[in-house]
N, C-alpha and C. Protein backbone atom coordinates (compact mmCIF):
# COMPACT_ATOMS: atom_id res chain seq x y z
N UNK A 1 18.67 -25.75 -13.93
CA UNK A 1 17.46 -26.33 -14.52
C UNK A 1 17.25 -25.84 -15.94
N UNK A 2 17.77 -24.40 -16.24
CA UNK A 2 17.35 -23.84 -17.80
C UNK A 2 18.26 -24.89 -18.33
N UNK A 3 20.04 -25.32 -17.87
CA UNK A 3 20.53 -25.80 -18.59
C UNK A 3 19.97 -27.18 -19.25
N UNK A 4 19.45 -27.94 -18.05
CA UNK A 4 18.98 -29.17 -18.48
C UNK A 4 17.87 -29.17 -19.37
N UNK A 5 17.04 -27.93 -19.67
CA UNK A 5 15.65 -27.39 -20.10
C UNK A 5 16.52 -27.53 -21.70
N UNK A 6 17.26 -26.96 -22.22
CA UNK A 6 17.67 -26.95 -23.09
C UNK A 6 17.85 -28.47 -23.66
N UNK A 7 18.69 -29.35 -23.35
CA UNK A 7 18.81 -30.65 -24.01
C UNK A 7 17.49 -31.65 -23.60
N UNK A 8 16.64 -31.67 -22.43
CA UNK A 8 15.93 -32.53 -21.49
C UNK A 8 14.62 -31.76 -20.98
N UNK A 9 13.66 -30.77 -21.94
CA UNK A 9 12.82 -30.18 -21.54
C UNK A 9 11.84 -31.00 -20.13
N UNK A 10 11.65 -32.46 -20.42
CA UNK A 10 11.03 -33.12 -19.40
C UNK A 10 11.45 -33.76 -18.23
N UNK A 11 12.77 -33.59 -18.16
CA UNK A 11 13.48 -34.24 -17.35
C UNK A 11 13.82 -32.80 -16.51
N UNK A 12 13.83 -31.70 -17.12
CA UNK A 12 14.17 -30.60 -16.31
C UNK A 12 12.95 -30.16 -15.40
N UNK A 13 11.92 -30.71 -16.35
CA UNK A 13 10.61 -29.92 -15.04
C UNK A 13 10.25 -31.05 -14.00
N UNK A 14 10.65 -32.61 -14.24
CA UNK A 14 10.54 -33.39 -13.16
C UNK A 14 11.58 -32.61 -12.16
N UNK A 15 12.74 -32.70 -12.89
CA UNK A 15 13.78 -31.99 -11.41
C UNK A 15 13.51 -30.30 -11.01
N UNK A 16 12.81 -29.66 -11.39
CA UNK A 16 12.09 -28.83 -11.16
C UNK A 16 10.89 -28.82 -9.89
N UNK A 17 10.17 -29.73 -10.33
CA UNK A 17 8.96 -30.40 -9.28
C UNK A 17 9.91 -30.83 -7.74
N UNK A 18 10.94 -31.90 -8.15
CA UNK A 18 12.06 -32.29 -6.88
C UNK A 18 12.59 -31.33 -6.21
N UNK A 19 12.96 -30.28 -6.90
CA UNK A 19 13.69 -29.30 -6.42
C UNK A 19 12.76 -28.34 -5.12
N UNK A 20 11.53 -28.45 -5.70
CA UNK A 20 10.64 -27.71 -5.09
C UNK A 20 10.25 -28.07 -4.13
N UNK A 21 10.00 -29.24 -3.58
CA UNK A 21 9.77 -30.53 -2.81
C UNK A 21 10.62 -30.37 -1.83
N UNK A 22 11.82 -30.73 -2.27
CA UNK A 22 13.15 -30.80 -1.19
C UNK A 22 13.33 -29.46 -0.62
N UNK A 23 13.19 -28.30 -2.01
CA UNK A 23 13.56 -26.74 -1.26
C UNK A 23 12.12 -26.56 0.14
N UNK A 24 10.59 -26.69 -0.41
CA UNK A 24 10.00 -26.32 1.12
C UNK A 24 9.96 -27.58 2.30
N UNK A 25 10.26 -29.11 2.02
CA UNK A 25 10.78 -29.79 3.18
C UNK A 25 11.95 -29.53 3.74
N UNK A 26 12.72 -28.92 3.18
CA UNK A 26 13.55 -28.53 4.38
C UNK A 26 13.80 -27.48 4.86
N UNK A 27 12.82 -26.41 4.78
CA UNK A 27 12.46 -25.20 4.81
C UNK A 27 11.71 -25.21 6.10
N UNK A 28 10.75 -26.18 5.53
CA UNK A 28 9.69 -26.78 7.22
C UNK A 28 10.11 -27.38 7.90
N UNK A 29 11.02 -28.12 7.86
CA UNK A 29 12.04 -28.79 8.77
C UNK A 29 12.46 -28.01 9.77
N UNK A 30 13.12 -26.99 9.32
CA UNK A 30 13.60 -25.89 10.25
C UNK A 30 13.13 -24.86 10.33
N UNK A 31 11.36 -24.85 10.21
CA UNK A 31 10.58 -23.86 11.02
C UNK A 31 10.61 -22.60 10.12
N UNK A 32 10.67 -22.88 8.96
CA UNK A 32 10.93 -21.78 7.98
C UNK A 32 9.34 -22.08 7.25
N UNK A 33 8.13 -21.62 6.89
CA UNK A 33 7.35 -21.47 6.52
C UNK A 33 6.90 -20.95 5.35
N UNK A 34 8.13 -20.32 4.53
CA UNK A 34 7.42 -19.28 3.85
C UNK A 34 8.67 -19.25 2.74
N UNK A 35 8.45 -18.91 1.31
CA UNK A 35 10.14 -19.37 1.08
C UNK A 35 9.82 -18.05 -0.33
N UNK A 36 10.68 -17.06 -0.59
CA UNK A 36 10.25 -16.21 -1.61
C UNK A 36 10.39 -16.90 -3.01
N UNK A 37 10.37 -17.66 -3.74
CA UNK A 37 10.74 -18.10 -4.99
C UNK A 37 9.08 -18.63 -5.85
N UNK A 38 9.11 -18.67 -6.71
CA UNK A 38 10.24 -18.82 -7.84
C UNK A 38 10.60 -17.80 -8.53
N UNK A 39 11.63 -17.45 -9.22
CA UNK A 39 12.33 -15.63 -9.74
C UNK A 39 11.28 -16.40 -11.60
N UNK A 40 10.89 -15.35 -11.73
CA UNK A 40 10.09 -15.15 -12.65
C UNK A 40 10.67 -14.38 -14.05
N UNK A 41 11.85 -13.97 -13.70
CA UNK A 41 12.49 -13.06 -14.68
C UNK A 41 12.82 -13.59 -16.04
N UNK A 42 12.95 -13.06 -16.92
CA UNK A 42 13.63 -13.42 -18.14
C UNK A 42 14.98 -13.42 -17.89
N UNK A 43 15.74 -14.44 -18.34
CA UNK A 43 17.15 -13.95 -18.42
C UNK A 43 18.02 -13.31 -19.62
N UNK A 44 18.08 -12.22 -19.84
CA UNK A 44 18.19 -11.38 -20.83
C UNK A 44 19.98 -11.02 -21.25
N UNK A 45 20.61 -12.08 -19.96
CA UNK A 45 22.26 -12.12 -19.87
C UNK A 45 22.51 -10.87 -19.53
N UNK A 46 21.99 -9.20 -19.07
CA UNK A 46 22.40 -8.24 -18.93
C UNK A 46 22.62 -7.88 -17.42
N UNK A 47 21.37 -8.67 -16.35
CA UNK A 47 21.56 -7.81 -15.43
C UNK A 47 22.33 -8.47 -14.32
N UNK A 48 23.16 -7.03 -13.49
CA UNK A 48 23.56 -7.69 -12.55
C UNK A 48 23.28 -8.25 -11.44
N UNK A 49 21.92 -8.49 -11.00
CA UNK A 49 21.25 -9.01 -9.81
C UNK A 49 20.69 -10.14 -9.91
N UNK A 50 20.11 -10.41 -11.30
CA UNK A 50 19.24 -11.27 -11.89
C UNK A 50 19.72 -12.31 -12.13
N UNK A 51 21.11 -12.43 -12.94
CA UNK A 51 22.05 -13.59 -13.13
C UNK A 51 21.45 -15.04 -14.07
N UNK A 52 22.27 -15.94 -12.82
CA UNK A 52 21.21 -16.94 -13.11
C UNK A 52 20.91 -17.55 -12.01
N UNK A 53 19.96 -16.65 -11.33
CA UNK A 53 18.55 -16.71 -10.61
C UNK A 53 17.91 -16.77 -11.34
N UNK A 54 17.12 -16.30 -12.86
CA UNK A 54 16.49 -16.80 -14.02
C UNK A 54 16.49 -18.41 -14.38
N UNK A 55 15.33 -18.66 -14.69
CA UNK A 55 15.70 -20.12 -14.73
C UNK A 55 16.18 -20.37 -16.54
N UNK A 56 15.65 -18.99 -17.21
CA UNK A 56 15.88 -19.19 -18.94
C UNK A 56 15.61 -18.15 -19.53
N UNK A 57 16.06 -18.05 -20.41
CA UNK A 57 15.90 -16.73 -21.69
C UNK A 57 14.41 -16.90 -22.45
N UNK A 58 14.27 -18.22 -22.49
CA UNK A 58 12.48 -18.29 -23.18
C UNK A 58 11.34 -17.83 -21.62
N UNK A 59 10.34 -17.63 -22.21
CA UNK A 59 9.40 -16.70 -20.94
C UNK A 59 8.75 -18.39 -20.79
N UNK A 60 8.74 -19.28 -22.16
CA UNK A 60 7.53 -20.47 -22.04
C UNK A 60 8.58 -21.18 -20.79
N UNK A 61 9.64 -21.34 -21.46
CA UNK A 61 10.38 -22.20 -20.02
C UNK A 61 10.30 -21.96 -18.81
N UNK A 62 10.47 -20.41 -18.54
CA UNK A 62 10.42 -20.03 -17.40
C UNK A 62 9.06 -20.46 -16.61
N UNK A 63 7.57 -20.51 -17.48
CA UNK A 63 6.79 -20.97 -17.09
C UNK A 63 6.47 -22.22 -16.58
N UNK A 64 6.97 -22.78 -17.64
CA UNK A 64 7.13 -24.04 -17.47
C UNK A 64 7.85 -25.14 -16.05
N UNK A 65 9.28 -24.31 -16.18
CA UNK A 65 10.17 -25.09 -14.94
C UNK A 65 9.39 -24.48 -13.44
N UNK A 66 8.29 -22.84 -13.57
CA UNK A 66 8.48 -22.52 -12.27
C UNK A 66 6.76 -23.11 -11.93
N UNK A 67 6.52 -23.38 -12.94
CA UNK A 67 5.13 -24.30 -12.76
C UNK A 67 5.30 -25.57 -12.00
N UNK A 68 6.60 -26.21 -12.54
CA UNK A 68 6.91 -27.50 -11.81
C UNK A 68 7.20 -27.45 -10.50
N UNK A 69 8.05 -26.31 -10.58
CA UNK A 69 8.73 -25.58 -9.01
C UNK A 69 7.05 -25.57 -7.62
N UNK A 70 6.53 -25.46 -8.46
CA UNK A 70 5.38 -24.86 -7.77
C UNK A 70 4.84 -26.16 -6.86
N UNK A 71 4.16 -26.94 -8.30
CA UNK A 71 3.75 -27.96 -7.61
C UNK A 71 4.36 -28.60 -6.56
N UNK A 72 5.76 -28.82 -6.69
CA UNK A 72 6.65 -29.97 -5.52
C UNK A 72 6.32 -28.77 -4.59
N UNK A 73 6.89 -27.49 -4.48
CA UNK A 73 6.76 -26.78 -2.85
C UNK A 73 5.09 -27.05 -2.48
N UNK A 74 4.23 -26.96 -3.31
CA UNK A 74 2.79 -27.33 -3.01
C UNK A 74 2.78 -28.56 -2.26
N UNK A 75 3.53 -29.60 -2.82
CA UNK A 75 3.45 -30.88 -2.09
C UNK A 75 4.34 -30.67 -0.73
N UNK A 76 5.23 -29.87 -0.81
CA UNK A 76 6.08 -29.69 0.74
C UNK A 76 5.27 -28.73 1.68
N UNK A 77 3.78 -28.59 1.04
CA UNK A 77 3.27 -27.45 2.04
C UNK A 77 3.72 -26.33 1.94
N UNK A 78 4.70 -25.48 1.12
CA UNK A 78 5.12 -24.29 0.99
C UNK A 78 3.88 -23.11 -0.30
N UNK A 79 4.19 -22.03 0.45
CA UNK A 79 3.30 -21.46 -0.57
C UNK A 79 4.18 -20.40 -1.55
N UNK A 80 4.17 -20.31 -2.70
CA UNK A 80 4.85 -19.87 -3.83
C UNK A 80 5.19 -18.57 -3.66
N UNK A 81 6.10 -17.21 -4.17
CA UNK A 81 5.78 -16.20 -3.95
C UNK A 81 6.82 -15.33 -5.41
N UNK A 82 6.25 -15.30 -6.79
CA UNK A 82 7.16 -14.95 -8.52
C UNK A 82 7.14 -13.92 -7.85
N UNK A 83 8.64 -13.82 -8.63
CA UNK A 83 9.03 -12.20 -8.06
C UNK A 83 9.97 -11.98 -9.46
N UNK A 84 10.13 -10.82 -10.20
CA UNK A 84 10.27 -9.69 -9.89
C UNK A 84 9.23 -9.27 -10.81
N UNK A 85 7.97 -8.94 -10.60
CA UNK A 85 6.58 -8.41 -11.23
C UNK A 85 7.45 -6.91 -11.50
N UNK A 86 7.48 -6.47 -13.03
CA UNK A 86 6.81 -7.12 -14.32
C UNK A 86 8.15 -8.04 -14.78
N UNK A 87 8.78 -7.52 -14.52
CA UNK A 87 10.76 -8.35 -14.93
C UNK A 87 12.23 -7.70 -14.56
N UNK A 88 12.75 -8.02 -14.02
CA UNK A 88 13.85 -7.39 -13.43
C UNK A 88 15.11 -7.64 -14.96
N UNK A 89 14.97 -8.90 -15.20
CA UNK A 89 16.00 -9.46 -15.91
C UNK A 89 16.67 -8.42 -16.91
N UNK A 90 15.84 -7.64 -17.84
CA UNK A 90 16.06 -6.70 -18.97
C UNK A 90 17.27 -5.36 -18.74
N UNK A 91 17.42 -5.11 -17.34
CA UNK A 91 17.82 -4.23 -16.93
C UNK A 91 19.39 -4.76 -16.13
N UNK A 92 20.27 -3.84 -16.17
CA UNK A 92 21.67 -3.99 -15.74
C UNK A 92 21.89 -3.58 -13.97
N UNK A 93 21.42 -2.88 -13.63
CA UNK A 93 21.35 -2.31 -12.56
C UNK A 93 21.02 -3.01 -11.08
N UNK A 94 21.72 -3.23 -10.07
CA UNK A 94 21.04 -4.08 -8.86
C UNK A 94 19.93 -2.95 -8.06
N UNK A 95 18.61 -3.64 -8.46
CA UNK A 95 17.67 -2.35 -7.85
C UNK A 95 17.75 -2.39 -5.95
N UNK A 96 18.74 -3.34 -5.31
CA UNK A 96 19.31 -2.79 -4.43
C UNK A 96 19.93 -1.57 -3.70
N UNK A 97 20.35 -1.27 -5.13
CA UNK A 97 21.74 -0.22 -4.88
C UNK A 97 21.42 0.62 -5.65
N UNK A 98 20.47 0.69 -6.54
CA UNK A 98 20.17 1.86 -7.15
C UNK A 98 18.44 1.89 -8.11
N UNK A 99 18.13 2.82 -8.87
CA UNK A 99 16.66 2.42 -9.68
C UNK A 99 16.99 2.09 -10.63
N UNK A 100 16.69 0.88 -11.16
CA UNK A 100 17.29 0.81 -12.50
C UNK A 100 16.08 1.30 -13.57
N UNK A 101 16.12 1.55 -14.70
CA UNK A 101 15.44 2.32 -15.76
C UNK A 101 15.18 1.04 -16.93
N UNK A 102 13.57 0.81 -17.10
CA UNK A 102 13.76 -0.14 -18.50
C UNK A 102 12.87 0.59 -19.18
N UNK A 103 12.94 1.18 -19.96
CA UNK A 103 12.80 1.85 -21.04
C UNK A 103 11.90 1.05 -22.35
N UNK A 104 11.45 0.02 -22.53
CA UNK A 104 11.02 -0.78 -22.90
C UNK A 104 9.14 -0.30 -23.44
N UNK A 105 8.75 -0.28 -24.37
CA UNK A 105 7.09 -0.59 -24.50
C UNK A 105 6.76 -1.40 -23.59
N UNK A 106 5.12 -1.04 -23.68
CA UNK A 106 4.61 -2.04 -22.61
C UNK A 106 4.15 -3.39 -23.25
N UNK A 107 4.07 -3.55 -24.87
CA UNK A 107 4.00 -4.41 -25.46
C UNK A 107 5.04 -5.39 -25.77
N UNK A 108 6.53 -4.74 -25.78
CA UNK A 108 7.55 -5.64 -25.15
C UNK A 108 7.60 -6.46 -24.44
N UNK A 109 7.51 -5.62 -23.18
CA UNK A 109 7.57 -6.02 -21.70
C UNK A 109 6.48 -7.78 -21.89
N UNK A 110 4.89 -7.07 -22.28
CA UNK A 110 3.77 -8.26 -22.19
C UNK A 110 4.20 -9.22 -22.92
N UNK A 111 4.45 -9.40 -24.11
CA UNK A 111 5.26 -10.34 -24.87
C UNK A 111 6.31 -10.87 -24.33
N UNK A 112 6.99 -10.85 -23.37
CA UNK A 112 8.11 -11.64 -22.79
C UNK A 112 8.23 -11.64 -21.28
N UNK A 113 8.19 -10.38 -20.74
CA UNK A 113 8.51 -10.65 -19.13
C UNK A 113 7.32 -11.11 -18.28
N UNK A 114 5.79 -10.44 -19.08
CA UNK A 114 4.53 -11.01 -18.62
C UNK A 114 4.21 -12.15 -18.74
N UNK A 115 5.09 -13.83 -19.45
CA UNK A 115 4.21 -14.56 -20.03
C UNK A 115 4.57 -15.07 -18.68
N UNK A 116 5.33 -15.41 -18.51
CA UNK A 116 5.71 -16.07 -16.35
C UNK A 116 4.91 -15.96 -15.91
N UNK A 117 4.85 -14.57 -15.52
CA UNK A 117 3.44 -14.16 -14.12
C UNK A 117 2.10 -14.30 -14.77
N UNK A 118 1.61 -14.26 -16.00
CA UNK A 118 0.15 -14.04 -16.39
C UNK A 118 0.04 -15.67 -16.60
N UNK A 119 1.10 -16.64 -16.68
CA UNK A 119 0.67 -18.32 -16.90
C UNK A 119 0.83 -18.54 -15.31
N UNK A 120 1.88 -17.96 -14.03
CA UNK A 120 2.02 -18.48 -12.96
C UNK A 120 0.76 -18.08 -12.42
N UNK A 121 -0.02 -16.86 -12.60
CA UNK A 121 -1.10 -16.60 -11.70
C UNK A 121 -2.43 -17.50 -12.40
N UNK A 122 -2.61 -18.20 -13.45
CA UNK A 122 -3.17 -19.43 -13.54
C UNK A 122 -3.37 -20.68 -13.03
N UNK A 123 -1.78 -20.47 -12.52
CA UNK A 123 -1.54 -21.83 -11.74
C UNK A 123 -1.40 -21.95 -10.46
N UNK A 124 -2.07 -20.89 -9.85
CA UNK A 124 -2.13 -20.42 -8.70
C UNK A 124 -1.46 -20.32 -7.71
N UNK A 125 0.00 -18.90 -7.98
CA UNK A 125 0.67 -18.17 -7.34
C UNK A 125 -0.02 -17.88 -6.21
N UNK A 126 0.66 -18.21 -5.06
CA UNK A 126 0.58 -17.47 -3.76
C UNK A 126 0.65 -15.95 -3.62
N UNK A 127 1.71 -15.66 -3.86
CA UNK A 127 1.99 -14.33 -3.92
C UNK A 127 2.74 -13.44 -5.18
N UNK A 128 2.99 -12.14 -4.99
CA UNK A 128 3.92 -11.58 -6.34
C UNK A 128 4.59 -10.78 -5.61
N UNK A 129 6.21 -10.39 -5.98
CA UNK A 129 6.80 -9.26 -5.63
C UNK A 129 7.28 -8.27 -6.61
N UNK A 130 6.77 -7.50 -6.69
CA UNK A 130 7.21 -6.37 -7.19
C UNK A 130 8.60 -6.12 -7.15
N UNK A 131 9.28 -5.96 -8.82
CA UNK A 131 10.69 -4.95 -9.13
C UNK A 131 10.39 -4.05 -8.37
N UNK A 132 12.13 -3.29 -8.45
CA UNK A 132 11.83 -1.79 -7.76
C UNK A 132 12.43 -1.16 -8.93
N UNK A 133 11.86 -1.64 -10.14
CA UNK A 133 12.02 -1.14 -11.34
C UNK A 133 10.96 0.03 -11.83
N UNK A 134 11.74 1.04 -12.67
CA UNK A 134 10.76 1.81 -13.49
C UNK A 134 11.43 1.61 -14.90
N UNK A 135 9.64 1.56 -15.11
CA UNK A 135 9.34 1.37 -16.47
C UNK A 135 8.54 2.89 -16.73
N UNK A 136 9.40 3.65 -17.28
CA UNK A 136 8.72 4.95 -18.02
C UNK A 136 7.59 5.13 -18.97
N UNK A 137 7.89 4.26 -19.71
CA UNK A 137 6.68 4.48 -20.58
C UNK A 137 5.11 4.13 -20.28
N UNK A 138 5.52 3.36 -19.06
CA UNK A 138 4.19 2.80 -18.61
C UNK A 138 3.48 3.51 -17.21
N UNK A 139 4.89 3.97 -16.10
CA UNK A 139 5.02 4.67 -14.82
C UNK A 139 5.67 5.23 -14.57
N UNK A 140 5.53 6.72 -14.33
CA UNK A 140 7.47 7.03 -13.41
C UNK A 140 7.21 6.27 -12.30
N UNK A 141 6.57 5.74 -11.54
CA UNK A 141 7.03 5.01 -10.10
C UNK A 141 7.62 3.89 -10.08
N UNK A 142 8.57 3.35 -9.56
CA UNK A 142 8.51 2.19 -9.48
C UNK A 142 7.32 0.81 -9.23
N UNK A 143 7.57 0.24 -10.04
CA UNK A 143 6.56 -1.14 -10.22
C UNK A 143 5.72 -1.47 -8.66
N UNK A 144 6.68 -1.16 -8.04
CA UNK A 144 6.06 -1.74 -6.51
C UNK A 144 5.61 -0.91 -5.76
N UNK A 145 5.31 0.61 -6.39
CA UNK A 145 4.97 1.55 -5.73
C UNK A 145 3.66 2.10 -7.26
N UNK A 146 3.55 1.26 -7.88
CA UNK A 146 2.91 1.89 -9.18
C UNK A 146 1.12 1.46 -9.22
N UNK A 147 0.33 2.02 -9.04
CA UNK A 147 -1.15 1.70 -9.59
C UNK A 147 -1.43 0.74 -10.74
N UNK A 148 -0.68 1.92 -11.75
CA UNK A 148 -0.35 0.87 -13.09
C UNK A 148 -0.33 -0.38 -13.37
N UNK A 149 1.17 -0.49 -12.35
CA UNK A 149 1.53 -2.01 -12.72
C UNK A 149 0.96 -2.91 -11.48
N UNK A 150 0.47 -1.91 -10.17
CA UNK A 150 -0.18 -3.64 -9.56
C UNK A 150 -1.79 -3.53 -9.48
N UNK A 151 -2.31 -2.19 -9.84
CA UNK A 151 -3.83 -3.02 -9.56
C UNK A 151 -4.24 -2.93 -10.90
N UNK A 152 -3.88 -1.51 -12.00
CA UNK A 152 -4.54 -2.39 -13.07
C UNK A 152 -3.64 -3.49 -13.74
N UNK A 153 -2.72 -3.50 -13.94
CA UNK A 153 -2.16 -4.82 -14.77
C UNK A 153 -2.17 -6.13 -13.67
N UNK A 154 -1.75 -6.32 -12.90
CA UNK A 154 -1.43 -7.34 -12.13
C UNK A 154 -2.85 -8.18 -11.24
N UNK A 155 -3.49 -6.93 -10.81
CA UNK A 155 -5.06 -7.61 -10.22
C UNK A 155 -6.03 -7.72 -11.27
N UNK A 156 -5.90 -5.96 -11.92
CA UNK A 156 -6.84 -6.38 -13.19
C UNK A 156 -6.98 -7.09 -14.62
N UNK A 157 -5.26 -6.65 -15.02
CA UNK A 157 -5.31 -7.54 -16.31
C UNK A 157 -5.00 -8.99 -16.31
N UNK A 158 -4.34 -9.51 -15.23
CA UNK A 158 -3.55 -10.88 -15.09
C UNK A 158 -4.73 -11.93 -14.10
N UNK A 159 -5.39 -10.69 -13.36
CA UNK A 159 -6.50 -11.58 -12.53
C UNK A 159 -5.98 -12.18 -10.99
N UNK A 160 -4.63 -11.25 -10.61
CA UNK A 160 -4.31 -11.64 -9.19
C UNK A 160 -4.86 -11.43 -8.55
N UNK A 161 -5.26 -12.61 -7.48
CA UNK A 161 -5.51 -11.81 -6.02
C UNK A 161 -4.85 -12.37 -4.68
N UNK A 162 -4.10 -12.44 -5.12
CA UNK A 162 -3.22 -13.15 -3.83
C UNK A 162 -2.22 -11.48 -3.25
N UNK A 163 -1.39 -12.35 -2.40
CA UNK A 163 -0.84 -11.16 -1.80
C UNK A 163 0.49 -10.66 -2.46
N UNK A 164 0.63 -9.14 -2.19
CA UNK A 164 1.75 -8.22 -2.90
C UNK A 164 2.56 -7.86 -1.51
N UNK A 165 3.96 -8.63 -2.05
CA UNK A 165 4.86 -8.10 -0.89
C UNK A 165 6.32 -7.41 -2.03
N UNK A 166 5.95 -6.24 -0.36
CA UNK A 166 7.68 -5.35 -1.34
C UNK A 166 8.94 -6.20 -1.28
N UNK A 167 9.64 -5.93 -2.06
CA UNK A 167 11.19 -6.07 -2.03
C UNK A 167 11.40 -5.35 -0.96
N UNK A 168 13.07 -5.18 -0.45
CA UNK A 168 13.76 -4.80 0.43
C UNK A 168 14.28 -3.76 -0.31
């Protein structure tokens, strides 16, 4: 979808909207209810988990295509769930297999990995999942274990109130 975003900005968020549609009808089809997407990340080309599960390197696109994403699973009855609160993408590391470290300002970070989640929780995100990223300058804890990053930034500065589920 980033690719088509690039030559076909409007044609990518219609197939964006489709995509979303088809991904929770056939999700409910087979008794599946609940579907974790859309990946919220920047794609920063560095990390190894992140890939392209990112839908784009711009934060507006990312908004953009997972806005569309949104609506069609809305129309399939599915409820949304951006993940990796604040951004996984920046970092090399699979926070699977290990912690990865982003080192980053927090004015960085808001300027690019925040514009996803602070435009998706406008458009009314179901849920958020927390990186199992640390960001030092802001937490030693990881994001999904951090005060910091989920009740004051995420409930208080972004205005979530939907539900916070961990990563694995």
């Amino acid at each position: 979808l980033g690719k088509v975003w690039d030559e076909h900005p409007k044609r990518a968020k219609h197939l964006a909207e489709q995509v979303g549609y088809v991904l929770a009808s056939e999700l409910r089809a087979c008794g599946v209810d609940f579907s974790f997407t859309p990946v919220l990340d920047v794609d920063y080309g560095a990390s190894s988990v992140i890939g392209d599960r990112a839908f784009h390197a711009d934060p507006q696109a990312i908004s953009e295509l997972a806005h569309s994403l949104l609506l069609g699973m809305k129309r399939g009855g599915m409820p949304t769930v951006g993940k990796h609160f604040p951004g996984h993408g920046f970092v090399r590391a699979d926070s699977h297999l290990e912690i990865p470290l982003d080192d980053r300002r927090y004015t960085d970070i808001e300027l690019s990995d925040l514009v996803p989640f602070r435009q998706m929780v406008n458009y009314g995100l179901t849920a958020v999942m927390p990186a199992h990223v640390i960001y030092p300058r802001i937490d030693p804890r990881p994001a999904g274990f951090s005060k910091v990053w989920l009740k004051d930034i995420l409930r208080g500065e972004l205005g979530f109130e939907g539900c916070i589920f961990s990563d694995d």
